[in-house]
PDB file of N, CA and C in Angstrom:
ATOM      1  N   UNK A   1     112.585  85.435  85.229  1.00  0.00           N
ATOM      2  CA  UNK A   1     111.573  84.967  86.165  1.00  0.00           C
ATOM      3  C   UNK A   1     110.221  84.969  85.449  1.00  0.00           C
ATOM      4  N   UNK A   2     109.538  83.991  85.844  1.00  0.00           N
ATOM      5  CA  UNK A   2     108.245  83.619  84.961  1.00  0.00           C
ATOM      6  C   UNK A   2     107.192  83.968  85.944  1.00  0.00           C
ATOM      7  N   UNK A   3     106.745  85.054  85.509  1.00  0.00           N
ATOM      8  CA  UNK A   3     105.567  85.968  86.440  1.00  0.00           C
ATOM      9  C   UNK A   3     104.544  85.067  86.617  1.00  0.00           C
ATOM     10  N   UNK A   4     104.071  84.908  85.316  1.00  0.00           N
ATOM     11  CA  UNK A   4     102.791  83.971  85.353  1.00  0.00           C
ATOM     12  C   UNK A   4     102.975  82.515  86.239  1.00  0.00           C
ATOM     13  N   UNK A   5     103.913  81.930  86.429  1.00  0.00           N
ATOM     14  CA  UNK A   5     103.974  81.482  87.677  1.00  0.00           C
ATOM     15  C   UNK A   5     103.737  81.631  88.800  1.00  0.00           C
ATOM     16  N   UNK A   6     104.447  82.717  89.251  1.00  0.00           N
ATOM     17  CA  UNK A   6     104.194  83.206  90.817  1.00  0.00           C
ATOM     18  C   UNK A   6     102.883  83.721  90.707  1.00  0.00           C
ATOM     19  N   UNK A   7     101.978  84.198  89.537  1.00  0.00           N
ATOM     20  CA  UNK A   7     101.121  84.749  90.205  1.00  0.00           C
ATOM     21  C   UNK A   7      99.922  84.104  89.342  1.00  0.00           C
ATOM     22  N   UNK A   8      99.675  82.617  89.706  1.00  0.00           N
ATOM     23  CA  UNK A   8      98.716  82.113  89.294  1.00  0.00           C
ATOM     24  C   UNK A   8      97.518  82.408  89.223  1.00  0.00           C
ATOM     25  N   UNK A   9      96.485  82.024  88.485  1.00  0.00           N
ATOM     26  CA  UNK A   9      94.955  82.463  88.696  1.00  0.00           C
ATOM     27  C   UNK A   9      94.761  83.781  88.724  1.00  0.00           C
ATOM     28  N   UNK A  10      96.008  84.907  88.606  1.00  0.00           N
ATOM     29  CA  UNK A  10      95.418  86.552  88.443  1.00  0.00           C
ATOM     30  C   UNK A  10      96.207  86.781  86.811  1.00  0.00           C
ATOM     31  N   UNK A  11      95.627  88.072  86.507  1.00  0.00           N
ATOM     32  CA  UNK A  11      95.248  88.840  85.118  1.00  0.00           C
ATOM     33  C   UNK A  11      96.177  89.654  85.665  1.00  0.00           C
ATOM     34  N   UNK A  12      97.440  89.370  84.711  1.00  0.00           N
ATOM     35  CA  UNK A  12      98.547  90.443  84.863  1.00  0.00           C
ATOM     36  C   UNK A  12      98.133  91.284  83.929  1.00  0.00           C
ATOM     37  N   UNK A  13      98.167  92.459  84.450  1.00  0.00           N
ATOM     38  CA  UNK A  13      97.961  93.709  83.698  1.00  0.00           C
ATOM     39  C   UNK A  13      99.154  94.697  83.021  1.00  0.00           C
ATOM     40  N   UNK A  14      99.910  95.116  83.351  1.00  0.00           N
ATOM     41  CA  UNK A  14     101.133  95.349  83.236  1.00  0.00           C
ATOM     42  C   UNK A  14     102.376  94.784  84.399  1.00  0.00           C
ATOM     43  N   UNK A  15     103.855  95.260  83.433  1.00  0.00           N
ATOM     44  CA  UNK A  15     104.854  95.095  84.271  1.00  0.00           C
ATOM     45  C   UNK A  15     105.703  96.610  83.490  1.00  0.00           C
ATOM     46  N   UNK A  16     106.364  96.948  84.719  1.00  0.00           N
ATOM     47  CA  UNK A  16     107.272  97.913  84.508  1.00  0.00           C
ATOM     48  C   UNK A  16     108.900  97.967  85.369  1.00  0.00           C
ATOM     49  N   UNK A  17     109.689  98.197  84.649  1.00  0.00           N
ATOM     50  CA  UNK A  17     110.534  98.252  85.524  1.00  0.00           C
ATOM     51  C   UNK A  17     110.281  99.938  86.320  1.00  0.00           C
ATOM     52  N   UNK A  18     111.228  99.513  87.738  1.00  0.00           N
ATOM     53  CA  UNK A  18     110.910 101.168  89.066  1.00  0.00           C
ATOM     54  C   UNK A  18     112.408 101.470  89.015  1.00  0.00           C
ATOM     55  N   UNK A  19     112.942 102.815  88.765  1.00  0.00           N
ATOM     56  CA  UNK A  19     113.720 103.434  89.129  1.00  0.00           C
ATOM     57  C   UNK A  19     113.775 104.590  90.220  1.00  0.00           C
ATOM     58  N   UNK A  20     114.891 105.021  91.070  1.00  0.00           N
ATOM     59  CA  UNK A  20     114.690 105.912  91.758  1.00  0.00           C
ATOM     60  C   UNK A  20     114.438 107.105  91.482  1.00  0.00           C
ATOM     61  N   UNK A  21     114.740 107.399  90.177  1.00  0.00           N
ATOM     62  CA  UNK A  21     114.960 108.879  89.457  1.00  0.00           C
ATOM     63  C   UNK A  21     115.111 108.169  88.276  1.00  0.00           C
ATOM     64  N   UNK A  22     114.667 109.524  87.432  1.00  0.00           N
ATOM     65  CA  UNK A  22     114.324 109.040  85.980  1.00  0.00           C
ATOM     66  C   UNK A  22     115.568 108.614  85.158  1.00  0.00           C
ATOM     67  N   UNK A  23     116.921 109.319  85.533  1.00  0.00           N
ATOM     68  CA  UNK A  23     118.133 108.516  85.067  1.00  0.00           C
ATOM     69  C   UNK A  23     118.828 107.722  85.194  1.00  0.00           C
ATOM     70  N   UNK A  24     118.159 106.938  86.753  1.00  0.00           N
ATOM     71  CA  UNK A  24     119.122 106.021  87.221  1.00  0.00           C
ATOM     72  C   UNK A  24     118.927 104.345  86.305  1.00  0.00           C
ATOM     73  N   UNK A  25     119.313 103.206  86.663  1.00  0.00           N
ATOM     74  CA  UNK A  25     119.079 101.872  86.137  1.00  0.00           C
ATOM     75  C   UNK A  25     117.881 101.566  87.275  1.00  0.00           C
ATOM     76  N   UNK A  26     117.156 100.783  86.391  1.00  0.00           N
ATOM     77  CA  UNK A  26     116.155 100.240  87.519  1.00  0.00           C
ATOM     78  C   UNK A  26     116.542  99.641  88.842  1.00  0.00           C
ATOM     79  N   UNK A  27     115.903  98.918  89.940  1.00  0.00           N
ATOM     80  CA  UNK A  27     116.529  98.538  90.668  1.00  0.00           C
ATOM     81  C   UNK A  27     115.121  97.370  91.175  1.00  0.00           C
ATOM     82  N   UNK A  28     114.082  97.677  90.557  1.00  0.00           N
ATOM     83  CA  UNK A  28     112.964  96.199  90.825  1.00  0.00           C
ATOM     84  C   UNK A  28     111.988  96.482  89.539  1.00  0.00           C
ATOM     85  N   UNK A  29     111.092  95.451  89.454  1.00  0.00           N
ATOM     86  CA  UNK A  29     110.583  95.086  88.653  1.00  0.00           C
ATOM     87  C   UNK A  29     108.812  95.174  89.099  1.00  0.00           C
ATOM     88  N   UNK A  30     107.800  95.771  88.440  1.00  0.00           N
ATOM     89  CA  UNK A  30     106.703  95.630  89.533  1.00  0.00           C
ATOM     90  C   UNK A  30     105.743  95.225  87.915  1.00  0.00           C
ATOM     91  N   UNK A  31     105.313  94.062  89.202  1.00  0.00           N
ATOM     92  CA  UNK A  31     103.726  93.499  87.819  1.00  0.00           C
ATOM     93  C   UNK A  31     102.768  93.890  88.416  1.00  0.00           C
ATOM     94  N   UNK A  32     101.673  94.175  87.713  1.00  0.00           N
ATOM     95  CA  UNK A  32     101.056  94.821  88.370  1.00  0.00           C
ATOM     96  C   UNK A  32      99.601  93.633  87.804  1.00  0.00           C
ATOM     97  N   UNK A  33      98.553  92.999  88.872  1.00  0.00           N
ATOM     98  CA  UNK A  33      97.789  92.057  88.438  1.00  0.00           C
ATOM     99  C   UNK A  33      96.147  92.447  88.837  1.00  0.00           C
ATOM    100  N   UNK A  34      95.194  92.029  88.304  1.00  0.00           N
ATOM    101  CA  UNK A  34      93.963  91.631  89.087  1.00  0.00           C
ATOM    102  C   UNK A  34      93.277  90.541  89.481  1.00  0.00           C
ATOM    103  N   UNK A  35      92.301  89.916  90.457  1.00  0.00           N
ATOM    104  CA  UNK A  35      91.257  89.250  90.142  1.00  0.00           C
ATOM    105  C   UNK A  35      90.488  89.029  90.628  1.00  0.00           C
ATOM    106  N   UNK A  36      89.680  89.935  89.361  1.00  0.00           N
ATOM    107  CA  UNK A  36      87.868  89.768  89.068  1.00  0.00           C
ATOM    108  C   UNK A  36      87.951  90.759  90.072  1.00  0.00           C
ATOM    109  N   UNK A  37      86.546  90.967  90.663  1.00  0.00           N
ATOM    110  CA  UNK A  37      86.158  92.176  91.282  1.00  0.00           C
ATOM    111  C   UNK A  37      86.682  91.712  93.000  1.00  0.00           C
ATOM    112  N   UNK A  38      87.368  90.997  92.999  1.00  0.00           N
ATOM    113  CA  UNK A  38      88.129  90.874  94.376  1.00  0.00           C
ATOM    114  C   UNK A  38      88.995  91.497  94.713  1.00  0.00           C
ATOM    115  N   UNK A  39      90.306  91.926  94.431  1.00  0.00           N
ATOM    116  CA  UNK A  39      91.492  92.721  94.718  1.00  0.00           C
ATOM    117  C   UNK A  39      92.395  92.613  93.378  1.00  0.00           C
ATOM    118  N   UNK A  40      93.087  93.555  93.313  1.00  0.00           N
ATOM    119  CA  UNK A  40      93.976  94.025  92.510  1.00  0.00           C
ATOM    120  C   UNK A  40      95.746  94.627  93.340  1.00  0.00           C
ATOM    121  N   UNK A  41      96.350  94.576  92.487  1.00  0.00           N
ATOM    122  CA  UNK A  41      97.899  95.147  93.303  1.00  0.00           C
ATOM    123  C   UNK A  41      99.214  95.124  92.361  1.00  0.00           C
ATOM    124  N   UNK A  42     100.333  94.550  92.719  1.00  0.00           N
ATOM    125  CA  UNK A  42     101.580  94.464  92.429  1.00  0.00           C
ATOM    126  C   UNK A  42     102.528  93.579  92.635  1.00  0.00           C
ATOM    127  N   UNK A  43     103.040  93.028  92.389  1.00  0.00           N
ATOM    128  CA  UNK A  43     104.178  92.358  92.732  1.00  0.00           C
ATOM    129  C   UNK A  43     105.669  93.131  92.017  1.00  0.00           C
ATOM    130  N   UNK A  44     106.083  93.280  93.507  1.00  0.00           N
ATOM    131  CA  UNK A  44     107.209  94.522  93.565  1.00  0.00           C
ATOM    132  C   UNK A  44     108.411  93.140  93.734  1.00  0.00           C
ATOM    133  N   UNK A  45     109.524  93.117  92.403  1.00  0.00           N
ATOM    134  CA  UNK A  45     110.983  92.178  92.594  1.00  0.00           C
ATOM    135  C   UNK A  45     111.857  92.811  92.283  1.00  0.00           C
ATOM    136  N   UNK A  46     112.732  92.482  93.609  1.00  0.00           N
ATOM    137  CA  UNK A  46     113.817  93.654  93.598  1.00  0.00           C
ATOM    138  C   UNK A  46     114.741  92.866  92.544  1.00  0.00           C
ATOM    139  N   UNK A  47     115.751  93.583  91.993  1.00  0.00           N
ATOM    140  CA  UNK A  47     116.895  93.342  90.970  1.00  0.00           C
ATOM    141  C   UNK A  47     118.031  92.574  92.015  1.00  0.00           C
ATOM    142  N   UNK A  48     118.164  92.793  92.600  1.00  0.00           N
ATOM    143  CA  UNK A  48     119.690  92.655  93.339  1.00  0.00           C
ATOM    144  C   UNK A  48     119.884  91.787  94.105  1.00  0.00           C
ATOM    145  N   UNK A  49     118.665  91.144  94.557  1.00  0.00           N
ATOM    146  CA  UNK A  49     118.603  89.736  95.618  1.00  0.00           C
ATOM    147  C   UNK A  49     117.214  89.293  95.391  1.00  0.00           C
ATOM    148  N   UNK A  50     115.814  89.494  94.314  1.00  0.00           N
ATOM    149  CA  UNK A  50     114.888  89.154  93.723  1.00  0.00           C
ATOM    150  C   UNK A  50     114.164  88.992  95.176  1.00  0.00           C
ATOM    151  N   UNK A  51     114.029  90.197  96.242  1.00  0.00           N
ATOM    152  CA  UNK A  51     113.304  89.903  97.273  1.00  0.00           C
ATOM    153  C   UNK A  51     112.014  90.395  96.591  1.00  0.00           C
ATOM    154  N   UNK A  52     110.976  89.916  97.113  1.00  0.00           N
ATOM    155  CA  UNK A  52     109.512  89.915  96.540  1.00  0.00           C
ATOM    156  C   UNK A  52     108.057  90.589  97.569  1.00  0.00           C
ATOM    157  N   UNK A  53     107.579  91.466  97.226  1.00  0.00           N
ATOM    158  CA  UNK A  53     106.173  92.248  97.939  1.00  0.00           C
ATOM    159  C   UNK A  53     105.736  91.918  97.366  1.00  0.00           C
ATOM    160  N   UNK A  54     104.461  91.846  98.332  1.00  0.00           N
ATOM    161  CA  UNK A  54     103.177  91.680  97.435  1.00  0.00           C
ATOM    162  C   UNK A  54     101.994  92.372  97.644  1.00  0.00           C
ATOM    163  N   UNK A  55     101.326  93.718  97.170  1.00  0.00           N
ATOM    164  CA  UNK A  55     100.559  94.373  97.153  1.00  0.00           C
ATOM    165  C   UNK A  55      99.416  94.332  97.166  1.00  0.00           C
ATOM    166  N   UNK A  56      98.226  93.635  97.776  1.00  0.00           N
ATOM    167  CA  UNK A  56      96.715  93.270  98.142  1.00  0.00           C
ATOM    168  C   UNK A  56      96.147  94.645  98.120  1.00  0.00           C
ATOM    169  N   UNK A  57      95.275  95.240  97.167  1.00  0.00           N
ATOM    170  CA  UNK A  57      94.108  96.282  97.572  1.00  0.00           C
ATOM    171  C   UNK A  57      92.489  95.082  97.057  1.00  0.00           C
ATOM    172  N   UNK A  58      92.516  95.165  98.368  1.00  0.00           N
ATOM    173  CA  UNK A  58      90.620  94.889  97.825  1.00  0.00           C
ATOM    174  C   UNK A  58      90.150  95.761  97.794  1.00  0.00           C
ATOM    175  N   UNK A  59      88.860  94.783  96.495  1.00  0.00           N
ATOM    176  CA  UNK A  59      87.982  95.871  95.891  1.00  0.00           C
ATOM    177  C   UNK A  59      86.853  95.782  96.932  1.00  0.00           C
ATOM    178  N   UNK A  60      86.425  94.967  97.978  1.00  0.00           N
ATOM    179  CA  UNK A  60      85.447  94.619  99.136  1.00  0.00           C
ATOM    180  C   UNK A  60      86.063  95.873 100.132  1.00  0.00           C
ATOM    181  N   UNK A  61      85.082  96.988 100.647  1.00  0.00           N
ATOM    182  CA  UNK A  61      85.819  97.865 101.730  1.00  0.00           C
ATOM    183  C   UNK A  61      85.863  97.454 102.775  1.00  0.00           C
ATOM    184  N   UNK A  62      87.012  97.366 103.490  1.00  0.00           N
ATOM    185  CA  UNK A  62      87.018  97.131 104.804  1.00  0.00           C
ATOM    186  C   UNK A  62      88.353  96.884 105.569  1.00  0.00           C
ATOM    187  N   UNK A  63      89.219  96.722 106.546  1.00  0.00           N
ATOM    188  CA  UNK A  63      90.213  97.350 106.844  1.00  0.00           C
ATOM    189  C   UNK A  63      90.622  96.138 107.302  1.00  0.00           C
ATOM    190  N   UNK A  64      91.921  95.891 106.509  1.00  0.00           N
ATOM    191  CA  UNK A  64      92.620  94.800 106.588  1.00  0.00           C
ATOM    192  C   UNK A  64      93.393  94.963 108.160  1.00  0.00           C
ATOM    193  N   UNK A  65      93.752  95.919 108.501  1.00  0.00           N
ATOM    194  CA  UNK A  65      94.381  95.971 109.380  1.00  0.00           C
ATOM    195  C   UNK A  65      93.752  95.207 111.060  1.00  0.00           C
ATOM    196  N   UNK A  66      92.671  95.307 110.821  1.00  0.00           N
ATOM    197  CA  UNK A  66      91.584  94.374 111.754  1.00  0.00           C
ATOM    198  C   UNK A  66      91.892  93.274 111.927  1.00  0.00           C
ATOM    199  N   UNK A  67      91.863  92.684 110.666  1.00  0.00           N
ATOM    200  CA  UNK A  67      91.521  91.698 110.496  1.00  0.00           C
ATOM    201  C   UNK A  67      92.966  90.549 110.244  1.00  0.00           C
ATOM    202  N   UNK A  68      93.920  91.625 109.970  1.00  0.00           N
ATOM    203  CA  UNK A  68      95.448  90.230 110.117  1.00  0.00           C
ATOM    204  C   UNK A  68      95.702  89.457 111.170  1.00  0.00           C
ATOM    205  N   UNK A  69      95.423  90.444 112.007  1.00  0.00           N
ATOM    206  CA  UNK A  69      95.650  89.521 113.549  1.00  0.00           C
ATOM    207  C   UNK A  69      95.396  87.870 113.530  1.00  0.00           C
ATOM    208  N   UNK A  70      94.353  87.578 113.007  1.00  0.00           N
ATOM    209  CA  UNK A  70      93.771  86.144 112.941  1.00  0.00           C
ATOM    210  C   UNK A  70      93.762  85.659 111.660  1.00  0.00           C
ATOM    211  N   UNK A  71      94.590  86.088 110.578  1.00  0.00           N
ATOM    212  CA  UNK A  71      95.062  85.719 109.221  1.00  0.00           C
ATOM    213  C   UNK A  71      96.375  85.263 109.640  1.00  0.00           C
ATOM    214  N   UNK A  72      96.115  83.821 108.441  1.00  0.00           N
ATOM    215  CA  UNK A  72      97.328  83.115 108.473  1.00  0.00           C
ATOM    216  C   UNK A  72      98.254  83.319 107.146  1.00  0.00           C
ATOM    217  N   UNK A  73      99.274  83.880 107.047  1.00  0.00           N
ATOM    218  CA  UNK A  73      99.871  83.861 105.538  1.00  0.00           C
ATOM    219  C   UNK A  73     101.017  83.134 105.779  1.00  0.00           C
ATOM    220  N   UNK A  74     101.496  82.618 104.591  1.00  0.00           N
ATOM    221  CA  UNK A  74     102.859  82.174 104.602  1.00  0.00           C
ATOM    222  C   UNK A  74     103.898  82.723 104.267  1.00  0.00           C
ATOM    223  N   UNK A  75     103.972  83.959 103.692  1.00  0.00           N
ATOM    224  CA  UNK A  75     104.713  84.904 103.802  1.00  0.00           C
ATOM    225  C   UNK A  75     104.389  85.716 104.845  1.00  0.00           C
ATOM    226  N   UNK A  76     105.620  86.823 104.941  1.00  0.00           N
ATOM    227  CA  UNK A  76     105.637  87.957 106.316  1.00  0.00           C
ATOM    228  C   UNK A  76     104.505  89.010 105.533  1.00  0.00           C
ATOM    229  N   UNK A  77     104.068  89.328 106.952  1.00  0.00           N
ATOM    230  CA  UNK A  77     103.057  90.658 106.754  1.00  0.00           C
ATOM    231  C   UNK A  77     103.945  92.042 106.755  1.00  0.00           C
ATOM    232  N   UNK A  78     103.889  92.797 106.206  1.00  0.00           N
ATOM    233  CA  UNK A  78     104.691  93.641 106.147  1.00  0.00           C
ATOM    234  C   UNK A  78     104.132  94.633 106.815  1.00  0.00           C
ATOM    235  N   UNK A  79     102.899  95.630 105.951  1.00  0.00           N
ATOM    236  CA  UNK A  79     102.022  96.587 106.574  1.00  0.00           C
ATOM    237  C   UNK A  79     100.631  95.972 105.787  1.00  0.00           C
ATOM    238  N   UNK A  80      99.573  96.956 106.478  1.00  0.00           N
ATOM    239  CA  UNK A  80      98.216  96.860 106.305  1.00  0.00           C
ATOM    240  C   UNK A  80      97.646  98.001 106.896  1.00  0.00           C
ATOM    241  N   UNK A  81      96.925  99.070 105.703  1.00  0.00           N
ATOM    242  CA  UNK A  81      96.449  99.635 106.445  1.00  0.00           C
ATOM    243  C   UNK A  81      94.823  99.763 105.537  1.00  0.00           C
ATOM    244  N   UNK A  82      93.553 100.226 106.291  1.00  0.00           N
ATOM    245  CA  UNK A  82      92.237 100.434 104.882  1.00  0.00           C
ATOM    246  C   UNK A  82      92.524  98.940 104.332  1.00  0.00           C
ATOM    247  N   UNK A  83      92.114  99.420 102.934  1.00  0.00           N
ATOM    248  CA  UNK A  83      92.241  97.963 101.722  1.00  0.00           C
ATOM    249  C   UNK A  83      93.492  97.835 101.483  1.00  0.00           C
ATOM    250  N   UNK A  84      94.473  98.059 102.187  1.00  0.00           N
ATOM    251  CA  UNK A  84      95.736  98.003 101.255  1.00  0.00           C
ATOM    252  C   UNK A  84      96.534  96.940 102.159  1.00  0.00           C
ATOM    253  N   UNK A  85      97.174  95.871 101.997  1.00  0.00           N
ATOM    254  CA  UNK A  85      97.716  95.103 102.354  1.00  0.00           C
ATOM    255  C   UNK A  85      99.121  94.868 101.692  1.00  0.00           C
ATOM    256  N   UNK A  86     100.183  94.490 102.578  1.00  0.00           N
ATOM    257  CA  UNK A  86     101.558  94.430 101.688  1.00  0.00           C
ATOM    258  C   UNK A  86     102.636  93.097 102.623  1.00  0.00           C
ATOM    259  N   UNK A  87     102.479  92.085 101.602  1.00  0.00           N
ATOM    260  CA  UNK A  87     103.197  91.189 102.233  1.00  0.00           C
ATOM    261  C   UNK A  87     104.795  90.593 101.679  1.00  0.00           C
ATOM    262  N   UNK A  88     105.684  90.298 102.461  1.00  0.00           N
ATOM    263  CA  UNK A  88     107.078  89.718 101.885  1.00  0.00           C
ATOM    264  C   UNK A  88     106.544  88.335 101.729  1.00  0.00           C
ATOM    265  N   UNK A  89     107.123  87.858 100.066  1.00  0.00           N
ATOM    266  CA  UNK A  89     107.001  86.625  99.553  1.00  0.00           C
ATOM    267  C   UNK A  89     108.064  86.032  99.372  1.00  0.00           C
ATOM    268  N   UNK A  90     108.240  84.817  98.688  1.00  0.00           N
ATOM    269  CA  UNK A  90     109.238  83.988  97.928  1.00  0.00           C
ATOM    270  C   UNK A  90     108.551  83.340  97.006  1.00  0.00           C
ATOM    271  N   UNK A  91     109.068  82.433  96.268  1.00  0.00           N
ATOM    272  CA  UNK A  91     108.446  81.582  95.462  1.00  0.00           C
ATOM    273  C   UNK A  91     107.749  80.197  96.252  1.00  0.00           C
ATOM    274  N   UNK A  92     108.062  79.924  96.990  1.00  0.00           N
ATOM    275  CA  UNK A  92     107.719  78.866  97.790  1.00  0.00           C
ATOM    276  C   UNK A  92     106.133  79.556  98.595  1.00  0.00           C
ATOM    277  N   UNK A  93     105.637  80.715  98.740  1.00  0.00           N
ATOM    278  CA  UNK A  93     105.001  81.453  99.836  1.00  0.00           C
ATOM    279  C   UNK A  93     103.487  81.957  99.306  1.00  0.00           C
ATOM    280  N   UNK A  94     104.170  82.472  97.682  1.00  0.00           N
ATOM    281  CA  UNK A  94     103.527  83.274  97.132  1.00  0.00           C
ATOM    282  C   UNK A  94     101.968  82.832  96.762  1.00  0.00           C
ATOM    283  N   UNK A  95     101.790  81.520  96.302  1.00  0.00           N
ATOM    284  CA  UNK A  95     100.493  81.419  95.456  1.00  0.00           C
ATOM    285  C   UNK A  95      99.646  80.664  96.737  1.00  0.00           C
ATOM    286  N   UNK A  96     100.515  80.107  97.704  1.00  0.00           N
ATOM    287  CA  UNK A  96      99.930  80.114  98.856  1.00  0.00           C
ATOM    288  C   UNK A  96      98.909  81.140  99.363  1.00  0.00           C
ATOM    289  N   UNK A  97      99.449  82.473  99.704  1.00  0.00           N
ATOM    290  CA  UNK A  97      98.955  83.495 100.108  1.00  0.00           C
ATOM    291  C   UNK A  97      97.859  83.795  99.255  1.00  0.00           C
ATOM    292  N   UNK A  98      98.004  83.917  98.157  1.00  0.00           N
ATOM    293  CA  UNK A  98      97.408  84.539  96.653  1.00  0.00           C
ATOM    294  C   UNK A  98      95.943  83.391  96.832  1.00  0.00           C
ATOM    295  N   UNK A  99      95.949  82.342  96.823  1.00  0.00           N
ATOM    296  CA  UNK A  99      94.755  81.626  97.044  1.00  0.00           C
ATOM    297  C   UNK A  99      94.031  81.664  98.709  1.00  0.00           C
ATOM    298  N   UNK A 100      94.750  82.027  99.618  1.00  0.00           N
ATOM    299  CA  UNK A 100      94.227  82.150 100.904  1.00  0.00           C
ATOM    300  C   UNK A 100      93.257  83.115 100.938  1.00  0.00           C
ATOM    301  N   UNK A 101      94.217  84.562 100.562  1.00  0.00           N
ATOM    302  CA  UNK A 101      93.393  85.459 100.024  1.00  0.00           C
ATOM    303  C   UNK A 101      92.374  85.621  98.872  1.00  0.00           C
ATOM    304  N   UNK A 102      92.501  85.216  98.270  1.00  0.00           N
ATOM    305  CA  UNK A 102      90.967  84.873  97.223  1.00  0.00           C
ATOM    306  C   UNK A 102      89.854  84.318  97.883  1.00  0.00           C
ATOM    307  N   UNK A 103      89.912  83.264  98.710  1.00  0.00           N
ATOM    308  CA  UNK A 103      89.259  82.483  99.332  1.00  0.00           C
ATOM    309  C   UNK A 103      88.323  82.887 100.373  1.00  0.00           C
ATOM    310  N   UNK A 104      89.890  83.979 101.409  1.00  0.00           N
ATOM    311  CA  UNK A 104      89.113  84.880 102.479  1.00  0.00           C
ATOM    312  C   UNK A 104      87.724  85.636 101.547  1.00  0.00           C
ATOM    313  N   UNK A 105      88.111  86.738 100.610  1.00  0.00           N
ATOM    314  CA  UNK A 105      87.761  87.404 100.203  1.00  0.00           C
ATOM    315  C   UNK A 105      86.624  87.315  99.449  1.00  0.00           C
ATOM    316  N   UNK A 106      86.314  85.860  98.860  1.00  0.00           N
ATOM    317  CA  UNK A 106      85.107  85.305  98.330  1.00  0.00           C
ATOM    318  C   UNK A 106      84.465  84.978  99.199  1.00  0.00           C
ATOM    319  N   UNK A 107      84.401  85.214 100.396  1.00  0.00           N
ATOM    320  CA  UNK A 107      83.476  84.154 101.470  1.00  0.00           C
ATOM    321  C   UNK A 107      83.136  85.309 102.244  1.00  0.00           C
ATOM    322  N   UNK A 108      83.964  86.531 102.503  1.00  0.00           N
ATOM    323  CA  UNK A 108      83.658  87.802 102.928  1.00  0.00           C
ATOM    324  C   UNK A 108      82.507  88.729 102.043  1.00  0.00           C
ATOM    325  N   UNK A 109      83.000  88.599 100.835  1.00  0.00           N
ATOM    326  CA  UNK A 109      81.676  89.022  99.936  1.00  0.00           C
ATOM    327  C   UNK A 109      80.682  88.560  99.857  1.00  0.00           C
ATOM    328  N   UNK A 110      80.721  87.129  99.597  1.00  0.00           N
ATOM    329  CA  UNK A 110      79.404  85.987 100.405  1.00  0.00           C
ATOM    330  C   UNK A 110      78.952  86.404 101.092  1.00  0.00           C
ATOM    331  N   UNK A 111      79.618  86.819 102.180  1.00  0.00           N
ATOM    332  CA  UNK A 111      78.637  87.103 103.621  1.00  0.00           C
ATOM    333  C   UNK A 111      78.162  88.232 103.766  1.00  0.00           C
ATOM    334  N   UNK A 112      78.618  89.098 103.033  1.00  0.00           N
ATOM    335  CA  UNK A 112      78.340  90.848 102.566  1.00  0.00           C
ATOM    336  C   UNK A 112      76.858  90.557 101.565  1.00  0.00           C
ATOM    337  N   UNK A 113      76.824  89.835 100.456  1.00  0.00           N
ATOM    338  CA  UNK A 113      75.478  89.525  99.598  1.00  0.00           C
ATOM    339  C   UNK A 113      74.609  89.468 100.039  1.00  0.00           C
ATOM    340  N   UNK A 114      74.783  88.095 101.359  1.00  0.00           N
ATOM    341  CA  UNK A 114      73.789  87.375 102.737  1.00  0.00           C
ATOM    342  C   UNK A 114      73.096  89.122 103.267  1.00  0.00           C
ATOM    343  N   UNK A 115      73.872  89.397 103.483  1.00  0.00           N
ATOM    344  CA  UNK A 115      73.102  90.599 104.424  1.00  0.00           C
ATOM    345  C   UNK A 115      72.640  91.254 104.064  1.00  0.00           C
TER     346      UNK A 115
END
């Protein structure tokens, strides 16, 4: 799977494979990305059916959990709580979301500068 695909326009920082315990075989794959002083996170792919999270912490404070209600993603929302946001993707979903959110998040800081 070609990371830099799914996760266009961000600065992959590392990838690691996740095991449950330190002897077992992995069982997902997590990249871990940024961008710019907007949010940073993960993209968590499981091994066994390549289901896909996606990990949102903004670097802007303020509590996502507010604010999903009237957010549109194309993937499922999973949880949200503070800055931390966590959504189910696919390949079809992903860079969707990934630019929605940039977008929100540049126009939220905008309006944070304004004031």
């Amino acid at each position: 799977m070609n990371y830099q695909d799914l996760l266009k326009g961000l600065e992959i920082t590392d990838e690691k494979d996740v095991s449950p315990r330190p002897d077992a075989d992995p069982f997902a794959t997590e990249v871990y990305y940024k961008k710019g002083d907007l949010f940073y996170g993960k993209l968590h792919i499981r091994k066994s059916n390549n289901a896909m999270y996606l990990s949102v912490i903004s670097k802007i404070p303020f509590n996502w959990k507010l604010l999903v209600p009237d957010m549109k993603f194309s993937g499922e929302l999973v949880d949200s709580a503070g800055g931390l946001l966590w959504l189910k993707e696919n390949e079809k979903t992903i860079n969707n979301d990934i630019n929605y959110i940039e977008k929100y998040l540049t126009d939220l800081k905008n309006k944070n500068n304004k004031n």
